[in-house]
N, C-alpha and C. Protein backbone atom coordinates (compact mmCIF):
# COMPACT_ATOMS: atom_id res chain seq x y z
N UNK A 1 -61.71 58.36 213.82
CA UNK A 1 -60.87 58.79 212.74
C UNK A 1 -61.10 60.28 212.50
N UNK A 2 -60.11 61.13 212.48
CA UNK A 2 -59.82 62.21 211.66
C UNK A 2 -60.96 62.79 210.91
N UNK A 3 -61.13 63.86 210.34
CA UNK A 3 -62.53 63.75 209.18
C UNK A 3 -61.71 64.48 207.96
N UNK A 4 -60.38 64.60 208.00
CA UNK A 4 -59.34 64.80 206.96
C UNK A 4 -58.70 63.53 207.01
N UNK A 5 -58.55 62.59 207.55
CA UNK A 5 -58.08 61.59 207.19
C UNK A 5 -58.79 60.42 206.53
N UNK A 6 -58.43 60.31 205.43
CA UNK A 6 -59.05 58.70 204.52
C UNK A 6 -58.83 57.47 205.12
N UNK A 7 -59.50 56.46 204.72
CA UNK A 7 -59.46 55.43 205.71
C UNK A 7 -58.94 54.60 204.45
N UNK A 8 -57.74 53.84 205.17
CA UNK A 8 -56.64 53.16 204.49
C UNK A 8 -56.65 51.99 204.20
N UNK A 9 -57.14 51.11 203.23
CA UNK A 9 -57.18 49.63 202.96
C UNK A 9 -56.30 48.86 202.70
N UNK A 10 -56.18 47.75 202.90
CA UNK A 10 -54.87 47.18 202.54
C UNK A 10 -55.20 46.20 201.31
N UNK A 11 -54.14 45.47 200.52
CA UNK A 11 -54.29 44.86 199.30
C UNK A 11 -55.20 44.12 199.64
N UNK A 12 -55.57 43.10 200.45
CA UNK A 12 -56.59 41.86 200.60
C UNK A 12 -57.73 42.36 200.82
N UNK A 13 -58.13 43.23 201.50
CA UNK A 13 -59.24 44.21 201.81
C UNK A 13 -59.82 44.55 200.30
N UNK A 14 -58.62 45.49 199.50
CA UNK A 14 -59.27 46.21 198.22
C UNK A 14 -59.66 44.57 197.07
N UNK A 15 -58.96 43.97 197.50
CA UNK A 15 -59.34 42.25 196.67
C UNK A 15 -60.55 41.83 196.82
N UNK A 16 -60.38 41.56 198.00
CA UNK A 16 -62.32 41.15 198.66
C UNK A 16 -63.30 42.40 198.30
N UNK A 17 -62.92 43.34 198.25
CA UNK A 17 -64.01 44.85 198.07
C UNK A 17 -64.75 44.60 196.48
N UNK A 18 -63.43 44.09 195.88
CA UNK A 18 -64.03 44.62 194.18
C UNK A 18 -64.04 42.97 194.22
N UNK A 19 -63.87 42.08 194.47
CA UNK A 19 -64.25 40.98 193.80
C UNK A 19 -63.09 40.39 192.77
N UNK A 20 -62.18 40.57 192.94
CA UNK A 20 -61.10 40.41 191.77
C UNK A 20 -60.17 39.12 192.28
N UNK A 21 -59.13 38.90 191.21
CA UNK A 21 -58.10 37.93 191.92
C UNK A 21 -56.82 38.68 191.96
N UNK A 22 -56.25 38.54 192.92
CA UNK A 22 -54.85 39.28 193.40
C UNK A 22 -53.95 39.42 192.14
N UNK A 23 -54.12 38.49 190.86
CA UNK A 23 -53.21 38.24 189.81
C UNK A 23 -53.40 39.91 189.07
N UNK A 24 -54.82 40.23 188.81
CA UNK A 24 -55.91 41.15 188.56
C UNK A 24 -55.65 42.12 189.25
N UNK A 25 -55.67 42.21 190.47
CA UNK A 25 -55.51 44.11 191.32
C UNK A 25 -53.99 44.14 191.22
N UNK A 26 -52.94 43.05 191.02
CA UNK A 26 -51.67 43.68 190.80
C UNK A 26 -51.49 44.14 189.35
N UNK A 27 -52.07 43.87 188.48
CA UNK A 27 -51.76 43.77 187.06
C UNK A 27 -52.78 45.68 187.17
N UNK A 28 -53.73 45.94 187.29
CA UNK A 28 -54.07 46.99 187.76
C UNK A 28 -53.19 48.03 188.16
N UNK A 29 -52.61 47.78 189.57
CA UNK A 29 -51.50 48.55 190.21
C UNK A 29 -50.14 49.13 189.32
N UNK A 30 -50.02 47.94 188.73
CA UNK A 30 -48.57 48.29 187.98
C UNK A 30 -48.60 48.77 186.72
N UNK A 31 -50.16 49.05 185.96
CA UNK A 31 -50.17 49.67 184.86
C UNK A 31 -50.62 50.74 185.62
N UNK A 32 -50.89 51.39 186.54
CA UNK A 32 -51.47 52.63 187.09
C UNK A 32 -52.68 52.48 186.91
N UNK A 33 -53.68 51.72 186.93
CA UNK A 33 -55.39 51.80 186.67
C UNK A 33 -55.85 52.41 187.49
N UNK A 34 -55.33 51.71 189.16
CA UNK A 34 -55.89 52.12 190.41
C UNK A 34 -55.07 52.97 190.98
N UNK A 35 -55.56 53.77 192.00
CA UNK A 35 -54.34 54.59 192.66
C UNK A 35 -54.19 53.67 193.93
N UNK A 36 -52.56 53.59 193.81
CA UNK A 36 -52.31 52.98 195.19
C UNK A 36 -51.16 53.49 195.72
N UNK A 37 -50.63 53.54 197.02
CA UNK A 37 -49.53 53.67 197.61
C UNK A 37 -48.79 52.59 198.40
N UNK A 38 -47.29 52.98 198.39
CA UNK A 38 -46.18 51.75 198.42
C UNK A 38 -45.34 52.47 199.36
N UNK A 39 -45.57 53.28 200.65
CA UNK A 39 -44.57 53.93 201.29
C UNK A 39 -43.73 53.52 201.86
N UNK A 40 -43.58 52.12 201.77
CA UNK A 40 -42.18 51.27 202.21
C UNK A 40 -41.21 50.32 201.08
N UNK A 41 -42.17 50.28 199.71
CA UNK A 41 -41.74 49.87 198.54
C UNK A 41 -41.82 48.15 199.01
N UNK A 42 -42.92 47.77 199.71
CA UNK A 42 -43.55 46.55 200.06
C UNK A 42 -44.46 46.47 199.84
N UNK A 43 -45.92 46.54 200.70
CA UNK A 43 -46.63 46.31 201.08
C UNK A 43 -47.57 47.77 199.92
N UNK A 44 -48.65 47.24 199.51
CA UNK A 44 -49.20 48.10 198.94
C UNK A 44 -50.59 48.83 199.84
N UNK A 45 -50.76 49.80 199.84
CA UNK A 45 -52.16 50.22 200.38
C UNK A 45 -53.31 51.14 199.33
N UNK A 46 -54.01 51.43 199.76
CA UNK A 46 -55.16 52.24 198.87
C UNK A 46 -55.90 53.13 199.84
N UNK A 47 -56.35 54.50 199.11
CA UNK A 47 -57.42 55.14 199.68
C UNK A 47 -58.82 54.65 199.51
N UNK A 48 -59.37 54.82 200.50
CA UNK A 48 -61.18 53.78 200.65
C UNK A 48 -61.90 54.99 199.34
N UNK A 49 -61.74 56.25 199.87
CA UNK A 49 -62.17 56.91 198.73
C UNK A 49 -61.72 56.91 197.21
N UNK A 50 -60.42 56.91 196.90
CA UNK A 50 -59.85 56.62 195.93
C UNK A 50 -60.45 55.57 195.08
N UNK A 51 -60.37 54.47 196.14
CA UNK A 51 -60.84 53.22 195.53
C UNK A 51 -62.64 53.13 194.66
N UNK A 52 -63.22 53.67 195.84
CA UNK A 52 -64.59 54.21 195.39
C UNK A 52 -64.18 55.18 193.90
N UNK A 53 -63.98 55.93 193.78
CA UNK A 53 -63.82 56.69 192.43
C UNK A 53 -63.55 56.30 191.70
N UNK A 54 -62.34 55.24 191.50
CA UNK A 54 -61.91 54.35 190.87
C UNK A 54 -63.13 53.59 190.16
N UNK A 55 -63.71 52.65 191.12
CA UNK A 55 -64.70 52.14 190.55
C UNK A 55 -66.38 52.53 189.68
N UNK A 56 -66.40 53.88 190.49
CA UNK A 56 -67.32 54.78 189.54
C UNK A 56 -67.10 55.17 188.49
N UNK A 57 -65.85 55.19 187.58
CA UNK A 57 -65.20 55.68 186.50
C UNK A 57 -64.97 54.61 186.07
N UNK A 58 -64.82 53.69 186.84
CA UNK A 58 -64.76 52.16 185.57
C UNK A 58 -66.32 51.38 185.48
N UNK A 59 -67.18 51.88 185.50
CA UNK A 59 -68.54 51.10 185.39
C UNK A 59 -68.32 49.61 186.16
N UNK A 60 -68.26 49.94 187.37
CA UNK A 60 -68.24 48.84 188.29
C UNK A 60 -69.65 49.12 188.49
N UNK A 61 -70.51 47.68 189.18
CA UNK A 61 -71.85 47.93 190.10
C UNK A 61 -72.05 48.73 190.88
N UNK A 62 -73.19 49.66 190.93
CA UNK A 62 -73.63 50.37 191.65
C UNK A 62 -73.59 49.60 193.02
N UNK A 63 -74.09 48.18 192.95
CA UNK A 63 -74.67 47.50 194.01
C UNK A 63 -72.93 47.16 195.15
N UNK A 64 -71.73 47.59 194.23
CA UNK A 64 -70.41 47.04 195.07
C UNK A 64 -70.24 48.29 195.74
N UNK A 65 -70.62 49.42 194.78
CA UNK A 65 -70.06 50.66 195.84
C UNK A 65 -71.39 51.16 196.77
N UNK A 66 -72.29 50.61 196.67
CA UNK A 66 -73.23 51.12 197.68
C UNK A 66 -72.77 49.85 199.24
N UNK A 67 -72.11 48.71 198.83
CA UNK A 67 -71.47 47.81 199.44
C UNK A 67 -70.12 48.59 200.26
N UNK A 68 -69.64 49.60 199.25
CA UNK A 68 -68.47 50.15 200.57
C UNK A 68 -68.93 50.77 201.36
N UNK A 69 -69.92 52.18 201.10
CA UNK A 69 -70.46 52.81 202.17
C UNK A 69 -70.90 52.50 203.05
């Protein structure tokens, strides 16, 4: 990979990452909590980094994001 390019997760990926239920990371998505992208207005994706920040700013476990790295 690139070392300017972010590495791209997809919805089930960022589900299993944080531990959540799909009802939960969409309800997220559509109030804007998380940053995500929709470049086909389908399928949702996320930045791996994004996602990480995300969760450092919401007092997620240390122990989940030492789990992404």
């Amino acid at each position: 990979m690139k070392e300017n390019q972010a590495e791209v997760l997809n919805f089930k990926q960022v589900q299993e990452l944080l531990g959540v239920s799909s009802s939960y990371l969409y309800k997220c998505t559509s109030q804007g909590k998380i940053p995500c992208y929709r470049p086909t207005k389908g399928k949702l994706f996320f930045k791996k980094n994004e996602v990480i920040d995300w969760i450092e700013s919401n007092s997620f476990s240390h122990s989940l994001i030492s789990k992404l790295n």
